[in-house]
PDB file of N, CA and C in Angstrom:
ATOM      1  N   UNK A   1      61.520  72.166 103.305  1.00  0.00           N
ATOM      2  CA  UNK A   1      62.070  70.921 103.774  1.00  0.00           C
ATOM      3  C   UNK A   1      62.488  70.077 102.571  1.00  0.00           C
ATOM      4  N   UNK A   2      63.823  69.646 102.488  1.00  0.00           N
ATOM      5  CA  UNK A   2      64.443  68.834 101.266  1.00  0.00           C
ATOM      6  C   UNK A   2      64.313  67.557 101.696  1.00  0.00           C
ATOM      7  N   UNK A   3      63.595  66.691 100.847  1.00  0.00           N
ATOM      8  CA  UNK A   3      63.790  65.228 100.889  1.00  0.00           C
ATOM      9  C   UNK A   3      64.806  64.894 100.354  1.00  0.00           C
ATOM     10  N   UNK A   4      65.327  63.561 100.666  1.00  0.00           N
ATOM     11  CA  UNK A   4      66.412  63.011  99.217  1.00  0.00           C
ATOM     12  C   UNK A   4      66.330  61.473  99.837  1.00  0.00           C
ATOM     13  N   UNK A   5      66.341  61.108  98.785  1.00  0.00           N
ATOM     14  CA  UNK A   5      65.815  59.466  98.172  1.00  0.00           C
ATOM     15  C   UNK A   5      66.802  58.605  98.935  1.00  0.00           C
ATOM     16  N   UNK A   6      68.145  59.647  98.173  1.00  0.00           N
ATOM     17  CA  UNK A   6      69.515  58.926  98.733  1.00  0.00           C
ATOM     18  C   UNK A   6      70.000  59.594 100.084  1.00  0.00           C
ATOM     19  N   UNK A   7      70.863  58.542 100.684  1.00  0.00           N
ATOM     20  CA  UNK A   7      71.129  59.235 101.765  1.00  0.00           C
ATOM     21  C   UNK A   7      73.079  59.615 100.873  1.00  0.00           C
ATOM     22  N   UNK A   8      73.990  60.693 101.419  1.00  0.00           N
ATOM     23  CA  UNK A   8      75.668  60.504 100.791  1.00  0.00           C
ATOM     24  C   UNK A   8      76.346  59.247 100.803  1.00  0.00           C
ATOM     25  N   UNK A   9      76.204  58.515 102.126  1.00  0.00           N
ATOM     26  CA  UNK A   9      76.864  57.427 102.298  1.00  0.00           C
ATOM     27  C   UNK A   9      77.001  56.390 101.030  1.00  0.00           C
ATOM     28  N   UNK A  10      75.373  56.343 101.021  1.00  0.00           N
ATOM     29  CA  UNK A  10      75.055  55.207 100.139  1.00  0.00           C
ATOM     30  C   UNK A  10      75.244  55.264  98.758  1.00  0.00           C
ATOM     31  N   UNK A  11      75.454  56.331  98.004  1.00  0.00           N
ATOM     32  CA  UNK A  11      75.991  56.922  96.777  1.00  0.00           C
ATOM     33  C   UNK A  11      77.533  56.783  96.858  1.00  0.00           C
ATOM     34  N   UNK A  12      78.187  56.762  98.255  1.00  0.00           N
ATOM     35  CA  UNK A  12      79.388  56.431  98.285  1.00  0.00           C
ATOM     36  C   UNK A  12      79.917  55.168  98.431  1.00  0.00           C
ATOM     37  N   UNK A  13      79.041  54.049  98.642  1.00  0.00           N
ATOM     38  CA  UNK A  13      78.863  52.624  98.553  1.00  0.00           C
ATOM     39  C   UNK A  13      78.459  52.337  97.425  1.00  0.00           C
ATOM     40  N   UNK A  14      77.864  52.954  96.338  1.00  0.00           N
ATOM     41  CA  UNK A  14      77.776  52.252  94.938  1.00  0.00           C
ATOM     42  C   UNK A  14      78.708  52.371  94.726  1.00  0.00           C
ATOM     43  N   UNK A  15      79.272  53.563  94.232  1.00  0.00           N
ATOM     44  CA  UNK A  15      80.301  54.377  94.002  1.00  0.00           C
ATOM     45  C   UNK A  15      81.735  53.037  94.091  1.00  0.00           C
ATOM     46  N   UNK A  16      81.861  53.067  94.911  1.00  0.00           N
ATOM     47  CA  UNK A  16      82.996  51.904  95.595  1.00  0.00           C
ATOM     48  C   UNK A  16      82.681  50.207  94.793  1.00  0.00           C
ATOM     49  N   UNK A  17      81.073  49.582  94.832  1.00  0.00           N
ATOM     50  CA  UNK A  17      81.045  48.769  93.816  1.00  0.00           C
ATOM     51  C   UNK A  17      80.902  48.765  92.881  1.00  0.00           C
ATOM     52  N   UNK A  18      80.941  49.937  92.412  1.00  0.00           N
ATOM     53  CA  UNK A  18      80.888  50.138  90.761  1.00  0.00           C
ATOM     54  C   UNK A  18      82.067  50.160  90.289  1.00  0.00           C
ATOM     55  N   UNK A  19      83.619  50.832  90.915  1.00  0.00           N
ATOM     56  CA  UNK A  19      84.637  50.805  90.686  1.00  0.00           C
ATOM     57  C   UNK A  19      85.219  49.109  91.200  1.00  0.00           C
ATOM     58  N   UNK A  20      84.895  48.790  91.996  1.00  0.00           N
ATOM     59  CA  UNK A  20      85.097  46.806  92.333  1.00  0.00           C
ATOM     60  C   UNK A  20      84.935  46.333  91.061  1.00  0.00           C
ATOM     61  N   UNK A  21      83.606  46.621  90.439  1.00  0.00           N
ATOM     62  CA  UNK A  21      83.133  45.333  89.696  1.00  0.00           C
ATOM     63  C   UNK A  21      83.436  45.936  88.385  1.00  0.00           C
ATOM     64  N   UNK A  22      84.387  47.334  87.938  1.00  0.00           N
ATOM     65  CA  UNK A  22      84.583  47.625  86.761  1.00  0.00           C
ATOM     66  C   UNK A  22      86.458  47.253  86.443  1.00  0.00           C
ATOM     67  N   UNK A  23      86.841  46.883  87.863  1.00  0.00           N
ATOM     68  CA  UNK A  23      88.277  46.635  87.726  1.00  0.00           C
ATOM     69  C   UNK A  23      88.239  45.032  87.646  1.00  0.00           C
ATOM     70  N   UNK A  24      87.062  44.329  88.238  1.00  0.00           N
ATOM     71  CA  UNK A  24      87.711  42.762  88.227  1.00  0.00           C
ATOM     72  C   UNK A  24      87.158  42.198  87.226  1.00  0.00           C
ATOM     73  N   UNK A  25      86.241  42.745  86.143  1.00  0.00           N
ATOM     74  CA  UNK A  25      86.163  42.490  84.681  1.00  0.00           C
ATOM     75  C   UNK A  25      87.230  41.874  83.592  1.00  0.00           C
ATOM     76  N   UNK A  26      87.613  41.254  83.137  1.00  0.00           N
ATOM     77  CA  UNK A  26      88.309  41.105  82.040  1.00  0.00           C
ATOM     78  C   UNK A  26      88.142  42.476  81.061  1.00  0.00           C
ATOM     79  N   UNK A  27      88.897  42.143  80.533  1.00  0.00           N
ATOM     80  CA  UNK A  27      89.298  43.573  79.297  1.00  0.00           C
ATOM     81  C   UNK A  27      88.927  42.555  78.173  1.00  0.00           C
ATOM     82  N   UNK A  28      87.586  43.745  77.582  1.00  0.00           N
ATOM     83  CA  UNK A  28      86.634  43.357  76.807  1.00  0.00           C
ATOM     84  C   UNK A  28      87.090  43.700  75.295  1.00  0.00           C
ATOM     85  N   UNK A  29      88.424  44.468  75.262  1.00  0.00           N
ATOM     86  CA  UNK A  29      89.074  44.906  73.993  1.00  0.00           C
ATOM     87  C   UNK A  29      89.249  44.200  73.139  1.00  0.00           C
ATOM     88  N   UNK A  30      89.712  44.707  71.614  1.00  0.00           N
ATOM     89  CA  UNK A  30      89.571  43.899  70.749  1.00  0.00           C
ATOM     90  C   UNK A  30      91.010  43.122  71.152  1.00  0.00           C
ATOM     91  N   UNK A  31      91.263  42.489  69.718  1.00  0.00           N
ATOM     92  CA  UNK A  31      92.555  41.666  69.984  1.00  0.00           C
ATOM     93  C   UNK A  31      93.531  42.402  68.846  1.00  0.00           C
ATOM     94  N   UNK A  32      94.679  42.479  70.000  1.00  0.00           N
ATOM     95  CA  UNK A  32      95.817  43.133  68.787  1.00  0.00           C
ATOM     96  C   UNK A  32      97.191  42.618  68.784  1.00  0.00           C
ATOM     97  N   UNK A  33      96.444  41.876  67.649  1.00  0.00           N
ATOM     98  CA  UNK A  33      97.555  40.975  66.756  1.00  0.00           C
ATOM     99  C   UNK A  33      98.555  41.877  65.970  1.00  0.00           C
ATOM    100  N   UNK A  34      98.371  42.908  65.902  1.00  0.00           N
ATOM    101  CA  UNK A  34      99.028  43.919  65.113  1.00  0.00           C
ATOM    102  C   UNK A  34      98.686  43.918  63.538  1.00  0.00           C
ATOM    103  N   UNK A  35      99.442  44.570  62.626  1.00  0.00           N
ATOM    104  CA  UNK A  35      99.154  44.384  61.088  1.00  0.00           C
ATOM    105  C   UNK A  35      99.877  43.432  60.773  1.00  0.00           C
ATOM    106  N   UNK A  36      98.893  42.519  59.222  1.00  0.00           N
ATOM    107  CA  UNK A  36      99.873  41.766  58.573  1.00  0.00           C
ATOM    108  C   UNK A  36     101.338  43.007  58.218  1.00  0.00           C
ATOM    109  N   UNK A  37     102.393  41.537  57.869  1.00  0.00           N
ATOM    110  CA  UNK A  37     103.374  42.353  57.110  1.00  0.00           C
ATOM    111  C   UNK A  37     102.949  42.394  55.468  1.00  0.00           C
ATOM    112  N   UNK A  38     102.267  41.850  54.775  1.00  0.00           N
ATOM    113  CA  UNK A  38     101.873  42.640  53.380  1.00  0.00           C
ATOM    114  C   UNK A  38     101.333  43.560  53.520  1.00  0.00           C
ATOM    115  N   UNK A  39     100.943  44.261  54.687  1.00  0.00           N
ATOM    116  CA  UNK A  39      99.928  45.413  54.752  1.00  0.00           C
ATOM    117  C   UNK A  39     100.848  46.301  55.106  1.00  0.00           C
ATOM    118  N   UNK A  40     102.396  46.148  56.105  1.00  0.00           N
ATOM    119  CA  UNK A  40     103.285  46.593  56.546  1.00  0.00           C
ATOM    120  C   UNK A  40     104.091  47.310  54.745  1.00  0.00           C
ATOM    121  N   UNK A  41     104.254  45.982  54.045  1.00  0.00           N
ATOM    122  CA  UNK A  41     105.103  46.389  52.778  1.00  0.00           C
ATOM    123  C   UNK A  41     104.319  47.660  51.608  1.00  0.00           C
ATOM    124  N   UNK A  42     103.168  47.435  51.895  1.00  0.00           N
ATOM    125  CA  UNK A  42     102.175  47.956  51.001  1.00  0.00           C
ATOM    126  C   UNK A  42     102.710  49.717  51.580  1.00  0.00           C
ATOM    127  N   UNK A  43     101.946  49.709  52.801  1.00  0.00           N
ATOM    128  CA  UNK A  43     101.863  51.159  53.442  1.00  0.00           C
ATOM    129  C   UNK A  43     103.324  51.697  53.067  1.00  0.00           C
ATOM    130  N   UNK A  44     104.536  50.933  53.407  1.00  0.00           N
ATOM    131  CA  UNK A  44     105.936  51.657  53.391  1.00  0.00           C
ATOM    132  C   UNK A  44     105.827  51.640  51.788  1.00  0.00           C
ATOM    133  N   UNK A  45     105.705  50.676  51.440  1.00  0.00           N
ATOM    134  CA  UNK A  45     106.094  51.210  49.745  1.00  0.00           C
ATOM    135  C   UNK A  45     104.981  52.265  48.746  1.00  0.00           C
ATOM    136  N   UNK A  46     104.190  52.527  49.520  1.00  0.00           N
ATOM    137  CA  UNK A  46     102.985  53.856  49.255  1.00  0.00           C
ATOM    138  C   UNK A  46     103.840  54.790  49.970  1.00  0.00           C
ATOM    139  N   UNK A  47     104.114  54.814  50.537  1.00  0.00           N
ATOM    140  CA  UNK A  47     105.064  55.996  51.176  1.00  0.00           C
ATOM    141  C   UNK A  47     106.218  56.498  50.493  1.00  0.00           C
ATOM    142  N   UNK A  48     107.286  55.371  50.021  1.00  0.00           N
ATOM    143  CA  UNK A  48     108.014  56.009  49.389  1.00  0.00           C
ATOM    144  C   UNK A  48     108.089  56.544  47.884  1.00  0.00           C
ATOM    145  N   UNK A  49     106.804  55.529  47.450  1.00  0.00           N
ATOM    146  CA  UNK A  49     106.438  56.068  45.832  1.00  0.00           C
ATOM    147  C   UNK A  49     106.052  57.146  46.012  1.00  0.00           C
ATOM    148  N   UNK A  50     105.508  57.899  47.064  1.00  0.00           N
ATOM    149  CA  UNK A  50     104.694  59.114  46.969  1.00  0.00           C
ATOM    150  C   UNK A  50     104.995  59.954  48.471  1.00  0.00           C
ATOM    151  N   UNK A  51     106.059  60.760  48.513  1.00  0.00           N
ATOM    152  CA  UNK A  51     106.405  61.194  49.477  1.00  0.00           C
ATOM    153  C   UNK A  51     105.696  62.372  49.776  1.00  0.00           C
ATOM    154  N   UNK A  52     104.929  62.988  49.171  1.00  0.00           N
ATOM    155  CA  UNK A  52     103.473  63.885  49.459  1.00  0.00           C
ATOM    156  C   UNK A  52     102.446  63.023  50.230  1.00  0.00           C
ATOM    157  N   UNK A  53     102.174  61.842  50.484  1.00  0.00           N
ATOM    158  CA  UNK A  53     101.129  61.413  50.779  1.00  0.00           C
ATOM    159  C   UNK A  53     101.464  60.736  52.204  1.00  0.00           C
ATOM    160  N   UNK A  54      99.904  61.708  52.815  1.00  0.00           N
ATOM    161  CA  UNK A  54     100.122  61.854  54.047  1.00  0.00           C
ATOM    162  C   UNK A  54      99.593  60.465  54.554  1.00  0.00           C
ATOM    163  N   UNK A  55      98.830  60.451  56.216  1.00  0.00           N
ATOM    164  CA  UNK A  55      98.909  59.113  57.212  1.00  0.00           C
ATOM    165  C   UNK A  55      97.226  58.644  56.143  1.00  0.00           C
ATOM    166  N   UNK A  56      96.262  60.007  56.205  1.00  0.00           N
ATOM    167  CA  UNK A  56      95.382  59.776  56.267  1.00  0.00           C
ATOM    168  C   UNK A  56      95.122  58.983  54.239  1.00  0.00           C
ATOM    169  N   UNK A  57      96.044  59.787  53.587  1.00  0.00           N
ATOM    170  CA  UNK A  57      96.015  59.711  51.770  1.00  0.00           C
ATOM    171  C   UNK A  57      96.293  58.114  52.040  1.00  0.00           C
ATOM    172  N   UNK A  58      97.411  57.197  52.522  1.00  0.00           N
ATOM    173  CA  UNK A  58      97.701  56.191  52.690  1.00  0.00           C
ATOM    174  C   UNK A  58      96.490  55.410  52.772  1.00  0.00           C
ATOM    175  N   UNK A  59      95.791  55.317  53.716  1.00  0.00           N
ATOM    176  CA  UNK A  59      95.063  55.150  54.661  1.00  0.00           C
ATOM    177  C   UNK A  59      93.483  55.063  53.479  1.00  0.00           C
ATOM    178  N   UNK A  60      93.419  55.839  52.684  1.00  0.00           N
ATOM    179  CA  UNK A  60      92.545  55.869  51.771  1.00  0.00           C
ATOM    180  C   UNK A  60      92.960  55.083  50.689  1.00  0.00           C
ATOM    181  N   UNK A  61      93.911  55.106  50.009  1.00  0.00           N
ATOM    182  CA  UNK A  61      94.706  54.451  49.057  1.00  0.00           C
ATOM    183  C   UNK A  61      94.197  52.746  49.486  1.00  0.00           C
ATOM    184  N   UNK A  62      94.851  52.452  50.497  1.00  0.00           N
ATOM    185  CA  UNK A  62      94.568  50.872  50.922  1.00  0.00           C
ATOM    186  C   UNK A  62      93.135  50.802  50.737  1.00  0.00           C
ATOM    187  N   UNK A  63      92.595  51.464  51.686  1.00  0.00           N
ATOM    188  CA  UNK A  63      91.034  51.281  51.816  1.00  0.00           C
ATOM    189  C   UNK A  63      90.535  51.092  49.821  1.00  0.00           C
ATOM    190  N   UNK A  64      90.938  51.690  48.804  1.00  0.00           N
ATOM    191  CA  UNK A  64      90.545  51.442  47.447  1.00  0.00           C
ATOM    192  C   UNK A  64      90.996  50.385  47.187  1.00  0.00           C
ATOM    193  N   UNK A  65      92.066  49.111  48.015  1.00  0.00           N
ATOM    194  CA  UNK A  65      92.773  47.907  47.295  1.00  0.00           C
ATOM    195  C   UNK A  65      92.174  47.148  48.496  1.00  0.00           C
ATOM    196  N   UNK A  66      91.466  47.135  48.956  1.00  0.00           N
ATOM    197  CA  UNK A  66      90.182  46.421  50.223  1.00  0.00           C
ATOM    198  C   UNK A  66      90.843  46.188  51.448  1.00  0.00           C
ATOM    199  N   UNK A  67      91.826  47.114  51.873  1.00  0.00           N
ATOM    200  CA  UNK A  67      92.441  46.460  52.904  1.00  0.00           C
ATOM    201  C   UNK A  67      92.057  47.661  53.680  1.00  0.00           C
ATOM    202  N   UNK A  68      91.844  46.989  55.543  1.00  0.00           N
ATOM    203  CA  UNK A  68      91.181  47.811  56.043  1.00  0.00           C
ATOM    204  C   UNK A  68      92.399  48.214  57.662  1.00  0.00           C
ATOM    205  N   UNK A  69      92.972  49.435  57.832  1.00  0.00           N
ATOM    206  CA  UNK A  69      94.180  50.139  58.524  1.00  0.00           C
ATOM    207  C   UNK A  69      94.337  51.564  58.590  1.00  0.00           C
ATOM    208  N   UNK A  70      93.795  51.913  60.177  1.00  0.00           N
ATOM    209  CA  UNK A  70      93.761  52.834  60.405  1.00  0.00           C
ATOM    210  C   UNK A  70      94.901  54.185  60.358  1.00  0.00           C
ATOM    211  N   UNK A  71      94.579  55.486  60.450  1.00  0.00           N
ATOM    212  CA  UNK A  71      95.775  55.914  60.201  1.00  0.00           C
ATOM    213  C   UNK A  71      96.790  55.891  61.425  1.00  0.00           C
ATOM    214  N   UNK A  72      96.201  55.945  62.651  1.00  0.00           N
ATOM    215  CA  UNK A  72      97.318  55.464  63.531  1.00  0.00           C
ATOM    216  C   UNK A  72      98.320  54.385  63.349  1.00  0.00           C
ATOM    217  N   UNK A  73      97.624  53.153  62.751  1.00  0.00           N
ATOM    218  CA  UNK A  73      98.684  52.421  62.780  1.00  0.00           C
ATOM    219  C   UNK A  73      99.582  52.822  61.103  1.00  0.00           C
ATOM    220  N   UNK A  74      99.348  53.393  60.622  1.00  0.00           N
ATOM    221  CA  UNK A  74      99.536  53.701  59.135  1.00  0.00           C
ATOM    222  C   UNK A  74     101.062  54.846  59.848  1.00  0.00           C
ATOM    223  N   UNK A  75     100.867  55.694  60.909  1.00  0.00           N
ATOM    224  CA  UNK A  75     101.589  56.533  61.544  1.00  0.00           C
ATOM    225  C   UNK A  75     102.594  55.640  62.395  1.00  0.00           C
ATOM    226  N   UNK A  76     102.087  54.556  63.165  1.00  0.00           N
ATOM    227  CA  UNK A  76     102.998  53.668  63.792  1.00  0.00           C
ATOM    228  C   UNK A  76     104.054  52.653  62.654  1.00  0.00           C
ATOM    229  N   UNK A  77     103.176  52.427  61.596  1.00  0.00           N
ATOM    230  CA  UNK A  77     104.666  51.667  60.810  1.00  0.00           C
ATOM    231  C   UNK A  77     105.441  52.324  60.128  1.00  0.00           C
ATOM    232  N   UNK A  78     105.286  53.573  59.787  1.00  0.00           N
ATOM    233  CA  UNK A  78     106.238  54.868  59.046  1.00  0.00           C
ATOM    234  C   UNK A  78     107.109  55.100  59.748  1.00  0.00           C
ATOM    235  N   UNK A  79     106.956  55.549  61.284  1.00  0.00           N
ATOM    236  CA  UNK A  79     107.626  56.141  62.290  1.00  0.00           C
ATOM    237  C   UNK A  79     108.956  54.678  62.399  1.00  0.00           C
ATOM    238  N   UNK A  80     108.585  53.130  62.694  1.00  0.00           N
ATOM    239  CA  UNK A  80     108.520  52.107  62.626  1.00  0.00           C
ATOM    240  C   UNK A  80     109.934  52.243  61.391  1.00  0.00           C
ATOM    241  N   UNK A  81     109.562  52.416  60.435  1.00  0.00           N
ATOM    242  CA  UNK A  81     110.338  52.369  59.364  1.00  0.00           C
ATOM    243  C   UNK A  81     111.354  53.582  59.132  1.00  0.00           C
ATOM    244  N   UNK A  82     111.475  54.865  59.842  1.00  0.00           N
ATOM    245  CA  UNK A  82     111.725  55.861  59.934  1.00  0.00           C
ATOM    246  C   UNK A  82     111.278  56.986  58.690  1.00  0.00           C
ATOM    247  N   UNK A  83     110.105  57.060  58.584  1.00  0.00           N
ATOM    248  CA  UNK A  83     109.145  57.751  58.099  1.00  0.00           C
ATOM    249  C   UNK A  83     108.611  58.852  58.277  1.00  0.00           C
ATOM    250  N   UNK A  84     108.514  59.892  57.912  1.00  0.00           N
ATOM    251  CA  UNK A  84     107.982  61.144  58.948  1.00  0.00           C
ATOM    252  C   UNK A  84     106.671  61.463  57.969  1.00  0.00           C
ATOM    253  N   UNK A  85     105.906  62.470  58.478  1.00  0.00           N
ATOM    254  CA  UNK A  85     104.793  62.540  58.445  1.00  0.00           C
ATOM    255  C   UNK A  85     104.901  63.326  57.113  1.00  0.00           C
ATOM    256  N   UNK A  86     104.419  63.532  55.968  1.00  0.00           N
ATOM    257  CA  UNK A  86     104.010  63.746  54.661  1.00  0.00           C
ATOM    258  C   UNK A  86     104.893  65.111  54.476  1.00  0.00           C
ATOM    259  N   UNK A  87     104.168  66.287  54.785  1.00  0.00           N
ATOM    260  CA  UNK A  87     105.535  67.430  54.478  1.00  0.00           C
ATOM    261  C   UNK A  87     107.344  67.259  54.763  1.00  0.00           C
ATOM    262  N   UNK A  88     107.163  66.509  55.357  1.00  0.00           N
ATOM    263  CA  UNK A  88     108.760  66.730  56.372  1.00  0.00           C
ATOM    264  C   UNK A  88     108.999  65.647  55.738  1.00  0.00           C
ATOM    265  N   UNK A  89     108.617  64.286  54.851  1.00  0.00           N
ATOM    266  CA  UNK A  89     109.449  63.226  54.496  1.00  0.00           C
ATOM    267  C   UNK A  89     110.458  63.598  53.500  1.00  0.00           C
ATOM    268  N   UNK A  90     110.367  64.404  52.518  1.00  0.00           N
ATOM    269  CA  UNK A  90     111.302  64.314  51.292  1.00  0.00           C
ATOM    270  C   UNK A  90     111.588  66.220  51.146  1.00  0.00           C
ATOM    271  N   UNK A  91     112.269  66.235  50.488  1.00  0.00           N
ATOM    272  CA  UNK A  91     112.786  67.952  50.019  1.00  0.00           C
ATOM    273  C   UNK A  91     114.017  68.080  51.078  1.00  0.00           C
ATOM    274  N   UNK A  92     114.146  69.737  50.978  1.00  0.00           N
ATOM    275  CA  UNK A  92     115.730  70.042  51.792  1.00  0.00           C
ATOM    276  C   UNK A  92     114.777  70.430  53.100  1.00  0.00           C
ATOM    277  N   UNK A  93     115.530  70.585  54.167  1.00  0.00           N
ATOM    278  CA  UNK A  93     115.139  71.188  55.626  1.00  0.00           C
ATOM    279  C   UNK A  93     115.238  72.357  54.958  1.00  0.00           C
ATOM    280  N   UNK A  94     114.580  72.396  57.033  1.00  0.00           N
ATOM    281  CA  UNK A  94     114.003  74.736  56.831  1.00  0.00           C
ATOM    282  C   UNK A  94     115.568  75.341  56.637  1.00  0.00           C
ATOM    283  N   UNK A  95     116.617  74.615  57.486  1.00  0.00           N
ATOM    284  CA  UNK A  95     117.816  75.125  57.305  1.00  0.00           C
ATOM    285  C   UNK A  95     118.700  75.459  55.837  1.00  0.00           C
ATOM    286  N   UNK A  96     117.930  74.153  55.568  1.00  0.00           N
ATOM    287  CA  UNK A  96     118.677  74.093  53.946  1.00  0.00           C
ATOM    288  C   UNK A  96     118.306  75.292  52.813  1.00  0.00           C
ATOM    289  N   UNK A  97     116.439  75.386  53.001  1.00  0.00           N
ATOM    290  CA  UNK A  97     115.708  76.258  52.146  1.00  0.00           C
ATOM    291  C   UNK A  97     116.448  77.478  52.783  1.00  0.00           C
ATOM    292  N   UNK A  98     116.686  78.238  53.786  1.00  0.00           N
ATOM    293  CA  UNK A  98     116.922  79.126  53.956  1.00  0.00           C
ATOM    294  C   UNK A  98     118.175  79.462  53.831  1.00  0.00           C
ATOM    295  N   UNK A  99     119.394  78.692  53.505  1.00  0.00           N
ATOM    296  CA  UNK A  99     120.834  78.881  53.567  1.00  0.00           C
ATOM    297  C   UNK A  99     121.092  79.082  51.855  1.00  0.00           C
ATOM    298  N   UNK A 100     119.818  78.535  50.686  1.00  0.00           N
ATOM    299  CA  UNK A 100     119.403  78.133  49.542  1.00  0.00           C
ATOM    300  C   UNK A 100     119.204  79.866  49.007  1.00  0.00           C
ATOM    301  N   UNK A 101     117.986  80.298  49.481  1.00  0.00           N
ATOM    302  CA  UNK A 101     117.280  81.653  49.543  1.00  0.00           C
ATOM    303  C   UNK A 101     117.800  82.682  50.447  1.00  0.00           C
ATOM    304  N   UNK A 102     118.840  82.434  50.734  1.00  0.00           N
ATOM    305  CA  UNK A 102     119.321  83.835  51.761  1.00  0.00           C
ATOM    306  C   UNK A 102     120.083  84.832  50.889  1.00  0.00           C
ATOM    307  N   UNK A 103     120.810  84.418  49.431  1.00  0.00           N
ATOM    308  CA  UNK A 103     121.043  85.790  48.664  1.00  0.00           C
ATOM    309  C   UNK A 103     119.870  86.835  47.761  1.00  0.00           C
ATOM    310  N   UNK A 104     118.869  85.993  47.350  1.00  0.00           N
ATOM    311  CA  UNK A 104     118.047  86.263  47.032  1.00  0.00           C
ATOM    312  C   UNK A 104     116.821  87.094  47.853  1.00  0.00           C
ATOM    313  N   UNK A 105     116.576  86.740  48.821  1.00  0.00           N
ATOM    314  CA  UNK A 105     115.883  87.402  49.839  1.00  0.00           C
ATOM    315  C   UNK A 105     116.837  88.677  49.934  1.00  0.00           C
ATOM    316  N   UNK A 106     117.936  88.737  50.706  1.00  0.00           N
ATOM    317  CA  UNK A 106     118.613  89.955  51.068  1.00  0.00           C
ATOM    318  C   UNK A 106     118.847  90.767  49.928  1.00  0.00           C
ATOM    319  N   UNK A 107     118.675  90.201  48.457  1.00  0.00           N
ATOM    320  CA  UNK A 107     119.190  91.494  47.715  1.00  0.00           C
ATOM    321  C   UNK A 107     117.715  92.275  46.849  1.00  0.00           C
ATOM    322  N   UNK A 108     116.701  91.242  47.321  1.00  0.00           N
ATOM    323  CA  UNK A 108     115.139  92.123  46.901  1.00  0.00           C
ATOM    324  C   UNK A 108     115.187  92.887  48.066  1.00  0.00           C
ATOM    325  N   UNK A 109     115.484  92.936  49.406  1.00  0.00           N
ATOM    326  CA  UNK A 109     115.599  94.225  50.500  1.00  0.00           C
ATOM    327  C   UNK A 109     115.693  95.171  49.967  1.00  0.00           C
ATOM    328  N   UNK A 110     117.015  95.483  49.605  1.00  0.00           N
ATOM    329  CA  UNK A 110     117.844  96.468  49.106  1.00  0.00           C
ATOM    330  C   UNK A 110     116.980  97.216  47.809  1.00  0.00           C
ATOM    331  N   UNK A 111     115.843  96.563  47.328  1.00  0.00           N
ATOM    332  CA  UNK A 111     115.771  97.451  45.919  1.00  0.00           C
ATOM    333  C   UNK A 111     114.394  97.598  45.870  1.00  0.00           C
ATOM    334  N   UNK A 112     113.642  97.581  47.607  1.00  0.00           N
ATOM    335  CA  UNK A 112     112.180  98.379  47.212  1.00  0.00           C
ATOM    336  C   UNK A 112     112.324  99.532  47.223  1.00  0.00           C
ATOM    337  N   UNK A 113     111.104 100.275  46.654  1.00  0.00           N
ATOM    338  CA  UNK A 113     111.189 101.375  46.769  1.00  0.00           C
ATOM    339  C   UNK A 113     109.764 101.853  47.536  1.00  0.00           C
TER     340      UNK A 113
END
């Protein structure tokens, strides 16, 4: 013989005020004011001095000059600025490297043995 404490219903009546009283809450989030813009100039101009350095290298860099910016938003003002993510910002495309290296490739084919 199974007891139970609860009856379904009534698990389906919390259930229902728990979702009531978690929607008519205020939003307890922080506040987003967004980044200063010296923090905006800093990140873009770390970016272009150093087009190897990725969301997270940025992101460390500041953190050593006391300023505190996550790499998401470090990813939102690049993109923002038209920025791409650390490999893909600077050098030739895959198209380019390969239109670059396509005599060279095809004529080491020809001469293994």
């Amino acid at each position: 013989m199974a007891v139970f404490l609860v009856t379904p219903s009534t698990l389906l009546r919390w259930h229902r005020e728990l979702i009531v009283r978690r929607w008519t809450y205020p939003s307890a989030g922080r506040d987003r004011r967004g980044v200063d813009e010296e923090v905006v100039a800093m990140v873009v101009r770390l970016a272009r001095e150093n087009p190897r350095r990725g969301y997270v290298r940025i992101v460390g860099e500041c953190r050593a000059l006391g300023v505190r910016v996550s790499a998401t938003s470090v990813r939102r003002i690049l993109r923002r600025h038209g920025l791409g993510p650390a490999p893909r910002r600077g050098g030739p495309t895959w198209t380019q490297f390969l239109h670059t290296q396509a005599s060279e490739l095809l004529a080491t084919d020809f001469f293994t043995v």
